[in-house]
Every structure is written in C-alpha cells, then in structure tokens.
PDB file of N, CA and C in Angstrom:
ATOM      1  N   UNK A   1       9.874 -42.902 -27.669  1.00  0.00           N
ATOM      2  CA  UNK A   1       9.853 -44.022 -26.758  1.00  0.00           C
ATOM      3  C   UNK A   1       8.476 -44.680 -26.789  1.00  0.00           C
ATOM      4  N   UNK A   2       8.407 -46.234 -26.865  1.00  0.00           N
ATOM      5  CA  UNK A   2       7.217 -46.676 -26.909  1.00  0.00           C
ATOM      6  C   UNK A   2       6.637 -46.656 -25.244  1.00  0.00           C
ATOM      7  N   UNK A   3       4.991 -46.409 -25.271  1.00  0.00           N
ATOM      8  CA  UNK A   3       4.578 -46.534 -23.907  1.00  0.00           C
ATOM      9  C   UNK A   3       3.228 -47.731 -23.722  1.00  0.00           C
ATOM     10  N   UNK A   4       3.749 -47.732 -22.704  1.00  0.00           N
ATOM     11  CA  UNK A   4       2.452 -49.214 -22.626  1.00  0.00           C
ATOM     12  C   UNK A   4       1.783 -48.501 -21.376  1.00  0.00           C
ATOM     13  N   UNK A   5       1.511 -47.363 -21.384  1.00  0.00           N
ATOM     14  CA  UNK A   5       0.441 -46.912 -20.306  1.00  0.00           C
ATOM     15  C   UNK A   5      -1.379 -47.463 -20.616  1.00  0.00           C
ATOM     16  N   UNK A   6      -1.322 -47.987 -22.206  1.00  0.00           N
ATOM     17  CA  UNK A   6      -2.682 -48.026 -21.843  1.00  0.00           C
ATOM     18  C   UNK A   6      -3.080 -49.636 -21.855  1.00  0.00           C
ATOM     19  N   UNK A   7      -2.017 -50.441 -21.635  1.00  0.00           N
ATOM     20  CA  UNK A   7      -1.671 -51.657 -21.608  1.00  0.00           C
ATOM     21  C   UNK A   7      -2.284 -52.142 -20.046  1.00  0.00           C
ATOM     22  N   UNK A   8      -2.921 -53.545 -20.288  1.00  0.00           N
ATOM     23  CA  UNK A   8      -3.198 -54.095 -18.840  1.00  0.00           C
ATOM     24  C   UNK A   8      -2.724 -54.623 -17.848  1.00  0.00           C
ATOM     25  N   UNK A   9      -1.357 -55.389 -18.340  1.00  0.00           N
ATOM     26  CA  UNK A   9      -0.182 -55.676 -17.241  1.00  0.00           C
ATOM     27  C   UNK A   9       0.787 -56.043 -17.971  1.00  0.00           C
ATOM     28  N   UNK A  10       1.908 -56.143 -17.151  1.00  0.00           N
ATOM     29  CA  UNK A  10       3.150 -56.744 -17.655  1.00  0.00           C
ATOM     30  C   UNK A  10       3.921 -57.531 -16.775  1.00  0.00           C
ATOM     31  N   UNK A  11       4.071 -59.278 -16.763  1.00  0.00           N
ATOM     32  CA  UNK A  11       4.321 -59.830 -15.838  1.00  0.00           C
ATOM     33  C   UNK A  11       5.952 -60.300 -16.160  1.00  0.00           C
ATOM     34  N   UNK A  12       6.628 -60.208 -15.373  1.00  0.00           N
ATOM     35  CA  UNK A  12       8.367 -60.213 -15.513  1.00  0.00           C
ATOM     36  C   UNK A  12       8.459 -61.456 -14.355  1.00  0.00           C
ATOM     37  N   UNK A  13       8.760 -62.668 -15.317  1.00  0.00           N
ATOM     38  CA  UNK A  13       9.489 -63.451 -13.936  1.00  0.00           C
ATOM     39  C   UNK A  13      10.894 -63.763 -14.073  1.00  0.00           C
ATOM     40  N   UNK A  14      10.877 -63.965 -12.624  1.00  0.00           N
ATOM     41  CA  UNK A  14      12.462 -63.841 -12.376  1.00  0.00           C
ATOM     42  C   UNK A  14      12.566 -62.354 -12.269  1.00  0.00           C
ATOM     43  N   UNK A  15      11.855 -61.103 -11.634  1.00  0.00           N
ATOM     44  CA  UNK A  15      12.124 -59.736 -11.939  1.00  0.00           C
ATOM     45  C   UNK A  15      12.881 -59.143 -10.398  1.00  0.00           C
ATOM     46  N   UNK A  16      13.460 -60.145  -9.527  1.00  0.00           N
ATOM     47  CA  UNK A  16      13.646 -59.470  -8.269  1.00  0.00           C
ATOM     48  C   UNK A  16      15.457 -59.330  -8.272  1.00  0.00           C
ATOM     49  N   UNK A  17      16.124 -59.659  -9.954  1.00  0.00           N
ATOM     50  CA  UNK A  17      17.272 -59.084  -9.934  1.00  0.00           C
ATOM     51  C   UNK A  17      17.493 -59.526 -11.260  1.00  0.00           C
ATOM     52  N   UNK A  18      18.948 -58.766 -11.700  1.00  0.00           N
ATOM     53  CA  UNK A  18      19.583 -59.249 -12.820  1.00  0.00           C
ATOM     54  C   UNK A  18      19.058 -58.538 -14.032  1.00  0.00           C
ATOM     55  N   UNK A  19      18.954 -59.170 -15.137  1.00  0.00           N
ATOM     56  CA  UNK A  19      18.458 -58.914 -15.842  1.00  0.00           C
ATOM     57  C   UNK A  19      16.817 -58.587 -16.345  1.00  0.00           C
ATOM     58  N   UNK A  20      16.145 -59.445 -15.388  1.00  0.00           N
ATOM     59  CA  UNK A  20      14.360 -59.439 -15.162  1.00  0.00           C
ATOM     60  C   UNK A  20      14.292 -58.172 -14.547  1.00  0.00           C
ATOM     61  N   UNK A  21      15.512 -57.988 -13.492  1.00  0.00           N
ATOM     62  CA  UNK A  21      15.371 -56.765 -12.611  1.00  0.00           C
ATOM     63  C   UNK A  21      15.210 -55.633 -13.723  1.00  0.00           C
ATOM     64  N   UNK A  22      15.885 -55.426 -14.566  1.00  0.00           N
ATOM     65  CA  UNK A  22      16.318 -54.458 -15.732  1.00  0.00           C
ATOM     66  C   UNK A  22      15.348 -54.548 -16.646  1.00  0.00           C
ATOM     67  N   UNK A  23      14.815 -55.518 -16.629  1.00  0.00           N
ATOM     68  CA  UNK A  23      13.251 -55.311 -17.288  1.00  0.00           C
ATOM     69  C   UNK A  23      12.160 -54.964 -17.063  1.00  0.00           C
ATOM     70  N   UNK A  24      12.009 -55.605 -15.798  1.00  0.00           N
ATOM     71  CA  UNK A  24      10.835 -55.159 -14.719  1.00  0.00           C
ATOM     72  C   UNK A  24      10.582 -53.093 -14.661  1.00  0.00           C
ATOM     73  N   UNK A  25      12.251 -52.508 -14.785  1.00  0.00           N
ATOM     74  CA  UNK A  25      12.201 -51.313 -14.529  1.00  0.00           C
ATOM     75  C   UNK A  25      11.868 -50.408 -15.572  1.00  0.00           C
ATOM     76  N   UNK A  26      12.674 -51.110 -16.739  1.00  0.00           N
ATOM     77  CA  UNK A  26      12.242 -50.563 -18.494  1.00  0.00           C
ATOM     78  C   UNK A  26      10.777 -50.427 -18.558  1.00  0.00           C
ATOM     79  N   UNK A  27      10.085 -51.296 -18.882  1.00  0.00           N
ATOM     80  CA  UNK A  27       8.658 -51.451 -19.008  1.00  0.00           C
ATOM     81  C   UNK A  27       7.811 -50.635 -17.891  1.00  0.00           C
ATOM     82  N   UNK A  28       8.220 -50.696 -16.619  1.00  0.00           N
ATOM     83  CA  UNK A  28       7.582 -49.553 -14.946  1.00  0.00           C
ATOM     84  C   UNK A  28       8.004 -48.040 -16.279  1.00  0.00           C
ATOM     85  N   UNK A  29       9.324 -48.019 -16.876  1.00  0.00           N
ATOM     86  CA  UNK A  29       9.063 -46.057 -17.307  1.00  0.00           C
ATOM     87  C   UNK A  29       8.551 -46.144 -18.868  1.00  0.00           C
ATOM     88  N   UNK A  30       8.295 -47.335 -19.212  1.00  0.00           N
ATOM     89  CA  UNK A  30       7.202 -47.365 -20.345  1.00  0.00           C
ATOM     90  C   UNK A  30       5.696 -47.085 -19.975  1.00  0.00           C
ATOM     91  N   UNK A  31       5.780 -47.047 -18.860  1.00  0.00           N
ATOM     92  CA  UNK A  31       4.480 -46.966 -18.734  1.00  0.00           C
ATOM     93  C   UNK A  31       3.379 -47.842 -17.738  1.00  0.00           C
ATOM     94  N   UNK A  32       4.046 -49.609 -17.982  1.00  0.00           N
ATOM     95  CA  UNK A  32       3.441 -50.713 -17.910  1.00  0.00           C
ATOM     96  C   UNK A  32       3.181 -50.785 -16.151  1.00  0.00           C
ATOM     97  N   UNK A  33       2.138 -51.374 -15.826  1.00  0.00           N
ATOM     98  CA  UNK A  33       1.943 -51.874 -14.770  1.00  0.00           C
ATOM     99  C   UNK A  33       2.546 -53.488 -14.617  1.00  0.00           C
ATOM    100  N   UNK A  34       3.657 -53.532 -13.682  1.00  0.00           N
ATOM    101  CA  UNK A  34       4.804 -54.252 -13.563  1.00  0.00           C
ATOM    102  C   UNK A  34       4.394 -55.444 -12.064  1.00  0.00           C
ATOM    103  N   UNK A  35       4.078 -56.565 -12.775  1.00  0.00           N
ATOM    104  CA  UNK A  35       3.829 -57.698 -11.998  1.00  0.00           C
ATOM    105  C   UNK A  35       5.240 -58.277 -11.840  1.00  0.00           C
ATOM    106  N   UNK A  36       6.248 -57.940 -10.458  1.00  0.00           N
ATOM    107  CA  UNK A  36       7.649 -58.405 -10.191  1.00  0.00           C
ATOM    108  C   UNK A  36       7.311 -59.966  -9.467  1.00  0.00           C
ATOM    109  N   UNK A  37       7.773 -60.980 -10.539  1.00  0.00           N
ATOM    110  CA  UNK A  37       8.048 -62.128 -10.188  1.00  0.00           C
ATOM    111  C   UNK A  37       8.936 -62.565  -9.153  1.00  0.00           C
ATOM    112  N   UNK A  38       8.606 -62.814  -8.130  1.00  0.00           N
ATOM    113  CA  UNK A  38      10.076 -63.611  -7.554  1.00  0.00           C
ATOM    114  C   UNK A  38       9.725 -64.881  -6.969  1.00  0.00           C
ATOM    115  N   UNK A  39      11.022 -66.280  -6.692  1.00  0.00           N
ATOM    116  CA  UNK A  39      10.561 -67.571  -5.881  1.00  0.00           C
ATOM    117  C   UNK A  39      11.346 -67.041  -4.359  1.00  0.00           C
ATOM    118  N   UNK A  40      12.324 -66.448  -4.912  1.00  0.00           N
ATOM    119  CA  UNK A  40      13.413 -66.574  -3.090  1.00  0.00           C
ATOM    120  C   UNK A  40      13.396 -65.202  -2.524  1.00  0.00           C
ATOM    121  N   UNK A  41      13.720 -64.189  -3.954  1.00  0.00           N
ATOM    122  CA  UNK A  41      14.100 -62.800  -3.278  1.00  0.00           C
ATOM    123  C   UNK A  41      13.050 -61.843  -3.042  1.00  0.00           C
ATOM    124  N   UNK A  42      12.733 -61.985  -2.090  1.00  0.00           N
ATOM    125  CA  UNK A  42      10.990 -61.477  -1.627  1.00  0.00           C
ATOM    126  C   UNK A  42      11.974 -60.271  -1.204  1.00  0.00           C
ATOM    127  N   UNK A  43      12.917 -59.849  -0.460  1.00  0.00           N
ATOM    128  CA  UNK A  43      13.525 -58.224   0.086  1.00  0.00           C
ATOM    129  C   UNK A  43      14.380 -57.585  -1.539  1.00  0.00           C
ATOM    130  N   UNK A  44      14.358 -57.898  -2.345  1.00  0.00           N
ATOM    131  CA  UNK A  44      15.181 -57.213  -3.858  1.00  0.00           C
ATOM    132  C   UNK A  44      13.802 -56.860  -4.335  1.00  0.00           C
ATOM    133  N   UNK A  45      12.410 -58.066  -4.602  1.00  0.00           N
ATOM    134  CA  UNK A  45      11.432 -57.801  -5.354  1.00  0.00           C
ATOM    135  C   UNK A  45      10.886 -56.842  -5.106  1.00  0.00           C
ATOM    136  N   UNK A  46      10.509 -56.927  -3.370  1.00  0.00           N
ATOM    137  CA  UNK A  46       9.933 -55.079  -2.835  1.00  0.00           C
ATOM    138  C   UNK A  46      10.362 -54.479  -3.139  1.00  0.00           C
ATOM    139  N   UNK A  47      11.937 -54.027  -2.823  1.00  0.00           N
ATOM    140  CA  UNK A  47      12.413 -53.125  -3.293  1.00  0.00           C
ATOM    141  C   UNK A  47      12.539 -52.522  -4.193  1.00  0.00           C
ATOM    142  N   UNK A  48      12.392 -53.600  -5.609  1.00  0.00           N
ATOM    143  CA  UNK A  48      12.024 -53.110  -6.856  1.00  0.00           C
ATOM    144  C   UNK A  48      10.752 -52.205  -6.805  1.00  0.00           C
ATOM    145  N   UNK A  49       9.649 -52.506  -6.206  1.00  0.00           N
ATOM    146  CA  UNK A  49       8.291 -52.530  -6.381  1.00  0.00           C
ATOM    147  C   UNK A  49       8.218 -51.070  -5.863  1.00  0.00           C
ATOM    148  N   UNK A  50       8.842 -50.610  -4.888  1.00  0.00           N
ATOM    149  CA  UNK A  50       9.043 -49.499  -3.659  1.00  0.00           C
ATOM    150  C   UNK A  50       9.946 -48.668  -5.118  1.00  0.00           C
ATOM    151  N   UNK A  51      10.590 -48.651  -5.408  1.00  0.00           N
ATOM    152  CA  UNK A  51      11.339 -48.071  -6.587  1.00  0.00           C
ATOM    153  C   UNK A  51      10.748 -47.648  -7.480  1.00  0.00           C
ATOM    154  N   UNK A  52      10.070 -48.370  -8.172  1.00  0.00           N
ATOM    155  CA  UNK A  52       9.302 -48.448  -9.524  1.00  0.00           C
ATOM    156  C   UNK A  52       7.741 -47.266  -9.019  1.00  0.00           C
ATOM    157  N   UNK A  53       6.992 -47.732  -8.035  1.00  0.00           N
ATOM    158  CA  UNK A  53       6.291 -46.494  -7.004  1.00  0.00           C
ATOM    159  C   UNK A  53       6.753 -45.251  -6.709  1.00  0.00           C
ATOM    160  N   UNK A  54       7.793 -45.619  -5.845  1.00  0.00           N
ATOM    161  CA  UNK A  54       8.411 -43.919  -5.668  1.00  0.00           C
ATOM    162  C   UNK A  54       8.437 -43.173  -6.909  1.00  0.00           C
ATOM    163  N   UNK A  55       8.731 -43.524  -8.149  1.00  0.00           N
ATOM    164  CA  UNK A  55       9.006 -42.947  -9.693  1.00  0.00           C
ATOM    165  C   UNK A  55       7.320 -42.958 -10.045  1.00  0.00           C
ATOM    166  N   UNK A  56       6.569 -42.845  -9.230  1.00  0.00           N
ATOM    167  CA  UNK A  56       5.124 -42.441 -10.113  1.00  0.00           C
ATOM    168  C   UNK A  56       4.753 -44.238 -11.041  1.00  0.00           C
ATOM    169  N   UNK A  57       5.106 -45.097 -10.538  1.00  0.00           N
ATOM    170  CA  UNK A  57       4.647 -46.048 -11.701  1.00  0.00           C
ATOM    171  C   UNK A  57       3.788 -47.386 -10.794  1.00  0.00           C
ATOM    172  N   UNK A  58       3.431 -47.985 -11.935  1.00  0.00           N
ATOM    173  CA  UNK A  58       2.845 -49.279 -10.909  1.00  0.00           C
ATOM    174  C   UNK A  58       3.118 -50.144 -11.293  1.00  0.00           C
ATOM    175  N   UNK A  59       3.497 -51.208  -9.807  1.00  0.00           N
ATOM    176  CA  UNK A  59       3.781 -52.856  -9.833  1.00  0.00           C
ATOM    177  C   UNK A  59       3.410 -53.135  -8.123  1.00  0.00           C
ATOM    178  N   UNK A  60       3.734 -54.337  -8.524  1.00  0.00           N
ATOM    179  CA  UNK A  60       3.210 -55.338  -7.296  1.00  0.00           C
ATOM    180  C   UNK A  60       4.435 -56.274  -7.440  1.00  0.00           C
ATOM    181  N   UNK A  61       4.672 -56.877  -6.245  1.00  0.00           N
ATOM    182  CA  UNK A  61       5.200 -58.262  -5.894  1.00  0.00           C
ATOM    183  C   UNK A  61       4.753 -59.201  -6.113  1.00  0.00           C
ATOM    184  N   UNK A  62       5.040 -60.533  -6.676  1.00  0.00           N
ATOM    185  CA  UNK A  62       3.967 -61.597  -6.592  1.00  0.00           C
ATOM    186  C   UNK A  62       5.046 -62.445  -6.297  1.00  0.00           C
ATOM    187  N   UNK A  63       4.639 -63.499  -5.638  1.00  0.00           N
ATOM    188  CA  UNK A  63       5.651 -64.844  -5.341  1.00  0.00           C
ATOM    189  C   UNK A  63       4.995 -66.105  -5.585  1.00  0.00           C
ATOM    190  N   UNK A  64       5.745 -66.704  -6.663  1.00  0.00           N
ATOM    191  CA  UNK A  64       5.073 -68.280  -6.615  1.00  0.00           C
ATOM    192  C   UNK A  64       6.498 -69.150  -6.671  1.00  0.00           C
ATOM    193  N   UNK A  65       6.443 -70.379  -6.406  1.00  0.00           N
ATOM    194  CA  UNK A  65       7.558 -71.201  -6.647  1.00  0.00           C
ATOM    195  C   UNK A  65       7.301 -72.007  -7.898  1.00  0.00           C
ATOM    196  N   UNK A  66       7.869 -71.229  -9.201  1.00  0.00           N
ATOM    197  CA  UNK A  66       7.331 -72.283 -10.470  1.00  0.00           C
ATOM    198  C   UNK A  66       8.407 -73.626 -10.345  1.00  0.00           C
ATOM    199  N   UNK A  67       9.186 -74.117  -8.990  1.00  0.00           N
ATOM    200  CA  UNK A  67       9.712 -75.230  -9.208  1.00  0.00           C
ATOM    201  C   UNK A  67       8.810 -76.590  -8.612  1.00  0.00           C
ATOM    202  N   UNK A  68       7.618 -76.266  -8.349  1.00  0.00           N
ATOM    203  CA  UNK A  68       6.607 -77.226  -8.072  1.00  0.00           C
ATOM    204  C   UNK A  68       5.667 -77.356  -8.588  1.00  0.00           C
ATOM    205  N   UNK A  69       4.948 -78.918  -8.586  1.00  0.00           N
ATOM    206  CA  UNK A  69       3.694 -79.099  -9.439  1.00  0.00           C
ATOM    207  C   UNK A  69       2.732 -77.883  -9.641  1.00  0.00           C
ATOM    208  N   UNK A  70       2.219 -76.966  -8.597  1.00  0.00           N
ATOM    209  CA  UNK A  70       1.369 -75.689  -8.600  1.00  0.00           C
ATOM    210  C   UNK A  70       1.922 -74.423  -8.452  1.00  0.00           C
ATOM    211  N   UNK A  71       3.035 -74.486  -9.090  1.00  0.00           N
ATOM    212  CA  UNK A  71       3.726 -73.397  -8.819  1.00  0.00           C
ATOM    213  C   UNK A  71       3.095 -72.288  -9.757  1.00  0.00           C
ATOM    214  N   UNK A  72       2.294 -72.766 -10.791  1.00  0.00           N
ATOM    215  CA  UNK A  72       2.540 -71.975 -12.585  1.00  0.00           C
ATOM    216  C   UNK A  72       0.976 -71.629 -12.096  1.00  0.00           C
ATOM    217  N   UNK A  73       0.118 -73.034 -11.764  1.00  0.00           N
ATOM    218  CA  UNK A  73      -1.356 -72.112 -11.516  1.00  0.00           C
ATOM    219  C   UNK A  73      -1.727 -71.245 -10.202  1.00  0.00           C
ATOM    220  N   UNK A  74      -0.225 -71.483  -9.359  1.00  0.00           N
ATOM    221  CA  UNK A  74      -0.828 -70.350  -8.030  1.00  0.00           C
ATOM    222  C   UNK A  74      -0.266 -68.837  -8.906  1.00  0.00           C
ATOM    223  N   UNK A  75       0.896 -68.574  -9.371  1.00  0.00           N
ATOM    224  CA  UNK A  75       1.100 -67.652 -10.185  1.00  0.00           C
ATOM    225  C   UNK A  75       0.094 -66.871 -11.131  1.00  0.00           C
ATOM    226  N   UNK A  76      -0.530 -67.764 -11.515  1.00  0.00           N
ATOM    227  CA  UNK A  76      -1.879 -67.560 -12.593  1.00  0.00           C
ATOM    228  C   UNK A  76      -2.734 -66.732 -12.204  1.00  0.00           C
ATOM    229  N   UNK A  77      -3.146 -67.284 -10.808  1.00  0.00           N
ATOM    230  CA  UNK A  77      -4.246 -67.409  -9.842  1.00  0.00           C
ATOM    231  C   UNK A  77      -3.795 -64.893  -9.897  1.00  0.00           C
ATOM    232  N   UNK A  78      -2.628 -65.441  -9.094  1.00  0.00           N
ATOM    233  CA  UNK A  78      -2.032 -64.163  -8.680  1.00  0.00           C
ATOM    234  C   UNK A  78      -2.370 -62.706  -9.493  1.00  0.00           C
ATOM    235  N   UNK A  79      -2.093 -63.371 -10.994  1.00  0.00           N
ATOM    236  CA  UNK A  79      -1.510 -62.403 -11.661  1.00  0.00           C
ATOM    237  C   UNK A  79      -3.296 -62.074 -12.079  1.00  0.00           C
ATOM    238  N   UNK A  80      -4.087 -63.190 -12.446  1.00  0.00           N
ATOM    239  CA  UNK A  80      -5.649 -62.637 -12.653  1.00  0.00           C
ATOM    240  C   UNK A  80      -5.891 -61.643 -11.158  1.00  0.00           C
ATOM    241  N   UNK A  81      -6.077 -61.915 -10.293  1.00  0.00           N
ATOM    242  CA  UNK A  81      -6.435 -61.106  -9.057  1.00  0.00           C
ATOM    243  C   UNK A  81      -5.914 -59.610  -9.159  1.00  0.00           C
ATOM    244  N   UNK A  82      -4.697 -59.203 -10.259  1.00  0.00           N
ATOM    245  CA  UNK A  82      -3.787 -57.989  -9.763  1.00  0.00           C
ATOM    246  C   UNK A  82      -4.457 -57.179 -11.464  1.00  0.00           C
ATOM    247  N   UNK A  83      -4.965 -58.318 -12.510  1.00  0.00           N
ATOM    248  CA  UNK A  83      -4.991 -57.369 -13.601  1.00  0.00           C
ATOM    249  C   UNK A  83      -5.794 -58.202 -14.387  1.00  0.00           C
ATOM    250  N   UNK A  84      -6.848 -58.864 -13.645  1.00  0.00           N
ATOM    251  CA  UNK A  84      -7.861 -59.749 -14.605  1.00  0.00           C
ATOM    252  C   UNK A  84      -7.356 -61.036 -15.601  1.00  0.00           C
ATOM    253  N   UNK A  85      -8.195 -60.827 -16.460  1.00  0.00           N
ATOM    254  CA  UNK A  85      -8.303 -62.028 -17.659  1.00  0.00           C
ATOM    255  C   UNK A  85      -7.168 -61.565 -18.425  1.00  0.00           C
ATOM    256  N   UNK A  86      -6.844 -60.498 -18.840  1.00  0.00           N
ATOM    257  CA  UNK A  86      -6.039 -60.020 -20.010  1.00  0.00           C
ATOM    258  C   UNK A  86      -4.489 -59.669 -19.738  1.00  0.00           C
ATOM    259  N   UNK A  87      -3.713 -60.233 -20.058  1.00  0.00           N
ATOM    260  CA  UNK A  87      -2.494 -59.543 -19.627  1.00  0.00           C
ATOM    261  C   UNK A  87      -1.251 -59.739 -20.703  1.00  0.00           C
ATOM    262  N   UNK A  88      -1.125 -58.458 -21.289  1.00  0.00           N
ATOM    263  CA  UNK A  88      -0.731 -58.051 -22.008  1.00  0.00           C
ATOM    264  C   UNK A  88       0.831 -57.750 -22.611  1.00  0.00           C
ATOM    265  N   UNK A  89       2.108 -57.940 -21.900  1.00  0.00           N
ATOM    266  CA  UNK A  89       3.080 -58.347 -21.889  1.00  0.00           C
ATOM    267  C   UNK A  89       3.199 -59.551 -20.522  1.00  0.00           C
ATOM    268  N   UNK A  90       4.302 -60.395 -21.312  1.00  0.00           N
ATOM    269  CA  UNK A  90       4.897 -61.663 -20.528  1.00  0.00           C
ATOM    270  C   UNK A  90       6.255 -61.911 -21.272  1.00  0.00           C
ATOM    271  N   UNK A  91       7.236 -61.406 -19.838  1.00  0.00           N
ATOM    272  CA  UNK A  91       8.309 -62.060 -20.316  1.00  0.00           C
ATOM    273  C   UNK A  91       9.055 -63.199 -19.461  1.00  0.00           C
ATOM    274  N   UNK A  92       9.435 -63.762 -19.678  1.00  0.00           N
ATOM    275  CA  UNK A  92       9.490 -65.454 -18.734  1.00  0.00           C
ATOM    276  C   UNK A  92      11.397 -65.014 -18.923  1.00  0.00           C
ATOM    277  N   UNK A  93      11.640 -65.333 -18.051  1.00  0.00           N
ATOM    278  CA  UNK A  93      13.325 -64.493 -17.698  1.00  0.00           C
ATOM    279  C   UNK A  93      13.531 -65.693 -16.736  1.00  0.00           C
ATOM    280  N   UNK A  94      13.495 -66.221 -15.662  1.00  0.00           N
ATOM    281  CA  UNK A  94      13.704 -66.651 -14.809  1.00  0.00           C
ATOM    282  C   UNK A  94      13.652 -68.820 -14.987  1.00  0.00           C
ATOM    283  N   UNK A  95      14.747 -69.424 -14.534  1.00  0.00           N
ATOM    284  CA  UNK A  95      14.805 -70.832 -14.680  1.00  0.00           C
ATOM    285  C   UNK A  95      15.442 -71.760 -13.586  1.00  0.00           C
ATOM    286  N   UNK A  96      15.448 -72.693 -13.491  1.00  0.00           N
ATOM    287  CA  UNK A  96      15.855 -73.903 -12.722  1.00  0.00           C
ATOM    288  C   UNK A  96      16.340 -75.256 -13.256  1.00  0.00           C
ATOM    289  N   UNK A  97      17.362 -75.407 -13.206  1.00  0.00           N
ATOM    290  CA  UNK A  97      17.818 -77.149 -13.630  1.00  0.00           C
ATOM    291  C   UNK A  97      18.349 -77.597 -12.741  1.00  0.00           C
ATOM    292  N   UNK A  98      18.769 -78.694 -13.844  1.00  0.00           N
ATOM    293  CA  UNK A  98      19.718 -79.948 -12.712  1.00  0.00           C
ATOM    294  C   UNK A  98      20.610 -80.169 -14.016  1.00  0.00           C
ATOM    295  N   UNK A  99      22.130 -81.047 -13.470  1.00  0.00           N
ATOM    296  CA  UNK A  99      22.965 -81.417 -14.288  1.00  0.00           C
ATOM    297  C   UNK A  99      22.514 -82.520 -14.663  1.00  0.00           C
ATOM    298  N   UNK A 100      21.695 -83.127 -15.596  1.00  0.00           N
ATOM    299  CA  UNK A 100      21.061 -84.075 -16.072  1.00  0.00           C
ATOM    300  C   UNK A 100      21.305 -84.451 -17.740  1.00  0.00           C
ATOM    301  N   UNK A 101      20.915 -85.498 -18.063  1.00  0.00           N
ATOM    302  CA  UNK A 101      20.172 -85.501 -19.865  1.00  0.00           C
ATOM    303  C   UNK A 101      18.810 -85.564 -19.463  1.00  0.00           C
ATOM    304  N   UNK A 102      18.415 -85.168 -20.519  1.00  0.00           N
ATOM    305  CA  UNK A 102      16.936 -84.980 -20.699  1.00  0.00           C
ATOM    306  C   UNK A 102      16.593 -86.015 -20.118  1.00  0.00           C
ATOM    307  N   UNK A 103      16.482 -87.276 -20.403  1.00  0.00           N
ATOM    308  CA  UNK A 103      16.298 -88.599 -20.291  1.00  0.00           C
ATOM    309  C   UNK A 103      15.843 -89.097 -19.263  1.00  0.00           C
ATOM    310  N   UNK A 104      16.844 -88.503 -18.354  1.00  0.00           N
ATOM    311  CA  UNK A 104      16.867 -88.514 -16.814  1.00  0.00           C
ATOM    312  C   UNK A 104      16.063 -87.905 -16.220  1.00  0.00           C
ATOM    313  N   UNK A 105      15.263 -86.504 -16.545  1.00  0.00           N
ATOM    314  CA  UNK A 105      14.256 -86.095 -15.987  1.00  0.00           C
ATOM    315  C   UNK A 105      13.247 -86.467 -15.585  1.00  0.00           C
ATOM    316  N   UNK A 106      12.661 -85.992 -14.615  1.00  0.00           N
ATOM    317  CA  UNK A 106      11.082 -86.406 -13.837  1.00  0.00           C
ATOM    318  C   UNK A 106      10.148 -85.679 -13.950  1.00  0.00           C
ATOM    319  N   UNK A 107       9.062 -86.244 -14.083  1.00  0.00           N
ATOM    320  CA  UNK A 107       7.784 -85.089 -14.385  1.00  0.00           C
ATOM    321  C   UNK A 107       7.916 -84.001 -12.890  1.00  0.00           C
ATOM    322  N   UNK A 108       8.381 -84.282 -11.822  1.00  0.00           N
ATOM    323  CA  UNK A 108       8.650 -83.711 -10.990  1.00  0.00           C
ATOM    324  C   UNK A 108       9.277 -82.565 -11.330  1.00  0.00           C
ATOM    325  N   UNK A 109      10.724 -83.076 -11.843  1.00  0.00           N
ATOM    326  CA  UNK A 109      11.686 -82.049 -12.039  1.00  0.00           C
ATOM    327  C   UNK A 109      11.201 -80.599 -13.143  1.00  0.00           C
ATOM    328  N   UNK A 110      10.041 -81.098 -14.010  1.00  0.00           N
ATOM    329  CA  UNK A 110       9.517 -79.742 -14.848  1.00  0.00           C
ATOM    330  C   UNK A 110       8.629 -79.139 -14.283  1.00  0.00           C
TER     331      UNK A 110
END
C-alpha cells in the first residue's frame, strides 16, 4: 500500500460526502493529512474529520464557498494556515453549474 505519511497535506474538495467523502478517507489510511473541503455540509465534513481522528489520522475541516468571486483565495488563505506553502496532493472533486451554453455565462457565474 502506498503511504503519504511523510507528505505535507492533502486537500479533497467537495470531501464532506460521496465520492470526495471516499477519498478524503483513502488518503486519512494512507497516511495523508486530510484537508476536508466543504461549501454547505459543515455536520458530514466534521464528522468525517471526527472519523478520520478517532482512526489515529489527521484532517481538519475547512469551508470556503468556491461559488464566489473569493471563494478560491479564502480557501488558499485556509489551506496555507493548516500546512504552509507546500501542499502536496490536490484533488478538486467538487462543482457547480447552471443549465446554460457557455456563451451565456458570467464572469460571476465562474
């Protein structure tokens, strides 16, 4: 089994269910220190976090809303504060649309 114990973080968004959830937990018994993304499910993300702890491992909660202009640099902000400059897995799991064409989009809407 590969281990990322000597790895500096691993940030999972979208990790407070589903499939992120199932990642968030893989990587916590690899080893990894597990930054759980969430925008809404702040009571699933703890719980992950409380889970992944009880089993001897480490993560944190973090919450940003990447559906707003500062959503991506308060996230940023977050994830330096929990594990510095370096961070060493990123898996981006988590999204938002609209029934649109491209066309139609607003710098808002990205």
């Amino acid at each position: 089994m590969t281990t990322l114990e000597n790895k500096n973080g691993a940030l999972v968004r979208g990790a407070s269910r589903g499939i992120g959830r199932a990642t968030a937990a893989a990587l916590a018994r690899a080893g990894a220190h597990v930054l759980v993304h969430y925008g809404r499910s702040a009571r699933e993300a703890e719980s992950l976090v409380a889970d992944i702890q009880t089993k001897g491992g480490r993560a944190n909660a973090i919450s940003a809303d990447l559906g707003t202009p500062n959503g991506a640099e308060l996230l940023a902000k977050q994830v330096r504060s929990m594990v510095g400059d370096r961070l060493d897995v990123l898996v981006l799991n988590a999204g938002i649309g609209k029934a649109a064409r491209l066309a139609d989009y607003t710098v808002e809407d990205f």
